[in-house]
C-alpha atoms as a PDB file:
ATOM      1  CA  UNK A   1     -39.093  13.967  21.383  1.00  0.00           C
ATOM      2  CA  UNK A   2     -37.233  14.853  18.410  1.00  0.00           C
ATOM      3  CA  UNK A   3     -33.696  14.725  17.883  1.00  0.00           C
ATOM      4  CA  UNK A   4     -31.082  17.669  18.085  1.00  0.00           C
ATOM      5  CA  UNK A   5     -29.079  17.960  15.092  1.00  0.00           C
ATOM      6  CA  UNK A   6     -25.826  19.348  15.142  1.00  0.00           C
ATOM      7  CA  UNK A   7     -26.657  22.618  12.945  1.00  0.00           C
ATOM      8  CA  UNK A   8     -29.308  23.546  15.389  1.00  0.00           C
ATOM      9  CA  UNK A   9     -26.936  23.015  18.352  1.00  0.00           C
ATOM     10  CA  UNK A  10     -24.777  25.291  16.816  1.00  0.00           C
ATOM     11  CA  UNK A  11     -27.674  27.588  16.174  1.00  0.00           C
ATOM     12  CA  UNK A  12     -28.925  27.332  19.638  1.00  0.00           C
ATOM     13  CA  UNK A  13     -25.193  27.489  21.200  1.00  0.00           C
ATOM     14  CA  UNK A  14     -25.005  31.141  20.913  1.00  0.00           C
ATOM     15  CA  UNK A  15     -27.383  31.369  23.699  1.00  0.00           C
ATOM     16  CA  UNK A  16     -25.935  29.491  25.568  1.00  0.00           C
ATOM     17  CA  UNK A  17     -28.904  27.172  27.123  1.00  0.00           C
ATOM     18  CA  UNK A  18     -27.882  24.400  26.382  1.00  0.00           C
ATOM     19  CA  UNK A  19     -26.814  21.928  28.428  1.00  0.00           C
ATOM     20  CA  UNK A  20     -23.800  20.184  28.573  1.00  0.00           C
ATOM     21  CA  UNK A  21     -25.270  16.769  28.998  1.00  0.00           C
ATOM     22  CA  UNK A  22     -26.749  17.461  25.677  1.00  0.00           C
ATOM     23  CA  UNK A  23     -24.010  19.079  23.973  1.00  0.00           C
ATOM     24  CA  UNK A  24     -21.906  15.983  25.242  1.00  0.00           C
ATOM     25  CA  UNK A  25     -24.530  13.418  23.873  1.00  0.00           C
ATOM     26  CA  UNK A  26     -24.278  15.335  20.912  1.00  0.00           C
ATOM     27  CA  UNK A  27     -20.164  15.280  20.560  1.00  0.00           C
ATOM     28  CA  UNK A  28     -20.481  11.232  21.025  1.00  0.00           C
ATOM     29  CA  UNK A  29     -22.600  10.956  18.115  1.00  0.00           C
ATOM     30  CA  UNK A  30     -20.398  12.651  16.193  1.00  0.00           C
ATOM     31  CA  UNK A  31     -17.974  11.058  17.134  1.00  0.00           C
ATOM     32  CA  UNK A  32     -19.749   7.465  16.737  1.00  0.00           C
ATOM     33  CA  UNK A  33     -20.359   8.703  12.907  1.00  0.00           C
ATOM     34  CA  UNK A  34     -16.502   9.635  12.251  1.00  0.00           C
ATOM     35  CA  UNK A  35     -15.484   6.211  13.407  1.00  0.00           C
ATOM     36  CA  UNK A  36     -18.421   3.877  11.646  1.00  0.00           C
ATOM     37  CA  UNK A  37     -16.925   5.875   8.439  1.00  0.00           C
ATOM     38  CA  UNK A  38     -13.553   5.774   9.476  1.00  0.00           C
ATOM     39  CA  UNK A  39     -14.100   1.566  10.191  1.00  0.00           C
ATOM     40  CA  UNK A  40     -16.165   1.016   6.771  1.00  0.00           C
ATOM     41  CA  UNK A  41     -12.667   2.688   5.057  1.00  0.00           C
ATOM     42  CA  UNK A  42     -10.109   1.119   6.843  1.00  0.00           C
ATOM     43  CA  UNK A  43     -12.225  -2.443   6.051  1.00  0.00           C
ATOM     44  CA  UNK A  44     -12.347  -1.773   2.259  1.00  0.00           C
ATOM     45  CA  UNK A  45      -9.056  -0.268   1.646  1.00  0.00           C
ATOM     46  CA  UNK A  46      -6.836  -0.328   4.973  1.00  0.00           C
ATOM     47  CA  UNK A  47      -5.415   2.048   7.077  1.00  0.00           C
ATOM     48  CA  UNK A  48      -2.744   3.099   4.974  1.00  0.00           C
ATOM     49  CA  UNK A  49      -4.949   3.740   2.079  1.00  0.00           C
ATOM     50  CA  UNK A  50      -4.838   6.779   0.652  1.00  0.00           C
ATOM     51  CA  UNK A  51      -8.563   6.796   0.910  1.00  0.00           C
ATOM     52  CA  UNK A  52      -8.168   6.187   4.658  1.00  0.00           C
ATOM     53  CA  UNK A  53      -5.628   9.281   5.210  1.00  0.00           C
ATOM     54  CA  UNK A  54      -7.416  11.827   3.278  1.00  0.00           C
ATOM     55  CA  UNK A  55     -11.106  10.512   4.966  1.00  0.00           C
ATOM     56  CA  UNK A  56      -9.671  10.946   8.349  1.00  0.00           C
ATOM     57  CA  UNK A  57      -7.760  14.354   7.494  1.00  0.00           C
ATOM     58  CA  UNK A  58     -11.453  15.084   6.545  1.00  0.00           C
ATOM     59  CA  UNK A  59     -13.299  14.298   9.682  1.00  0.00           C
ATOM     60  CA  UNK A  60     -10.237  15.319  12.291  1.00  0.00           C
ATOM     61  CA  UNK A  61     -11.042  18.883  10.608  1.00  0.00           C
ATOM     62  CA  UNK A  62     -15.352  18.429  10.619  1.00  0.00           C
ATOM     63  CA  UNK A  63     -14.489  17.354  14.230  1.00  0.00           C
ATOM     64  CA  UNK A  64     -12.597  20.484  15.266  1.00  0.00           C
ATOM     65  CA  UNK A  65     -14.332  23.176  13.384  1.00  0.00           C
ATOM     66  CA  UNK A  66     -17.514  22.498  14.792  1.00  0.00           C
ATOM     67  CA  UNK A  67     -15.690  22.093  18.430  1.00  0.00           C
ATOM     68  CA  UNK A  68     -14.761  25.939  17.560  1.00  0.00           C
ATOM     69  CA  UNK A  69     -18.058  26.579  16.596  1.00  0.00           C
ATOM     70  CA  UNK A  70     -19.658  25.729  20.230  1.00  0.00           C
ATOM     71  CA  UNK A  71     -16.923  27.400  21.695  1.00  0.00           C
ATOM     72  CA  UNK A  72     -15.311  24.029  23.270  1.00  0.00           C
ATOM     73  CA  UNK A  73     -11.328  24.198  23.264  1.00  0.00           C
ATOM     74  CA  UNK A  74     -10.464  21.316  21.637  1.00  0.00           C
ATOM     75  CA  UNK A  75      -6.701  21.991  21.820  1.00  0.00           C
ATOM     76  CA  UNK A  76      -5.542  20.237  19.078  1.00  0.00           C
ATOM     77  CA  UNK A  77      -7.641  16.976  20.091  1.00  0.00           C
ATOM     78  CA  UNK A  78      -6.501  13.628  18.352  1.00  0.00           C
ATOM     79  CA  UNK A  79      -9.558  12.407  16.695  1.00  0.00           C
ATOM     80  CA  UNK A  80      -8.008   9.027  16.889  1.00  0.00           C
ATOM     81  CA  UNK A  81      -7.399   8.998  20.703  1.00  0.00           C
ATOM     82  CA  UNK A  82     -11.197  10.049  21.031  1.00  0.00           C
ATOM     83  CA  UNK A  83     -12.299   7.403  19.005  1.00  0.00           C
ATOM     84  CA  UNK A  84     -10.193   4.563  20.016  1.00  0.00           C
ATOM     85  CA  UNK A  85     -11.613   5.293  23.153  1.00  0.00           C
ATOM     86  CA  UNK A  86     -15.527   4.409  22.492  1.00  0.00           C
ATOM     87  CA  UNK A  87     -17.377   1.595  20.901  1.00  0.00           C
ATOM     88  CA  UNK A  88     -20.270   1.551  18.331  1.00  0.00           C
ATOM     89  CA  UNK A  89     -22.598   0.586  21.026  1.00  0.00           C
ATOM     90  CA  UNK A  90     -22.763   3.866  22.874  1.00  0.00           C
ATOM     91  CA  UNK A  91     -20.338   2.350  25.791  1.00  0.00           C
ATOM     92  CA  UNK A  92     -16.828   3.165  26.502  1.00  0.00           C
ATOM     93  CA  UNK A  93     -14.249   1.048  26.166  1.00  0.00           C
END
């Protein structure tokens, strides 16, 4: 079974059969990517780095674009909240 990539999602979104266990699974990897990155930065130059800020700026705005793009209200979601709140393995903390 191959894997759903986010462009086709957002391809395939506009029809609207998709489900939203999928479209979820697909928001947690995201999600898992933004905070491996976000982790390798903050572990070479720290969380006040420069580096840091303007990689998370980044990804907060990847995040909610494509939210806008599958039509799922993100209200102004804190990237930061979402990711303290999983792990690397998949499981929620």
């Amino acid at each position: 079974m191959a894997s759903t990539s986010l462009g086709d999602l957002l391809e395939s979104k506009e029809n609207q059969d998709q489900s939203s266990a999928e479209t979820l699974k697909l928001i947690e990897g995201v999600l898992d990517y933004i905070r491996a990155n976000l982790n390798n930065i903050s572990y070479t130059w720290g969380t006040s780095s420069p580096q840091y800020k303007s990689a998370s700026e980044i990804m907060q705005k990847y995040f909610n674009d494509n939210m806008k793009k599958m039509k799922i209200d993100v209200q102004e979601t804190n990237l930061e909240d979402l990711l303290a709140n999983m792990s690397l393995d998949g499981k929620s903390s």
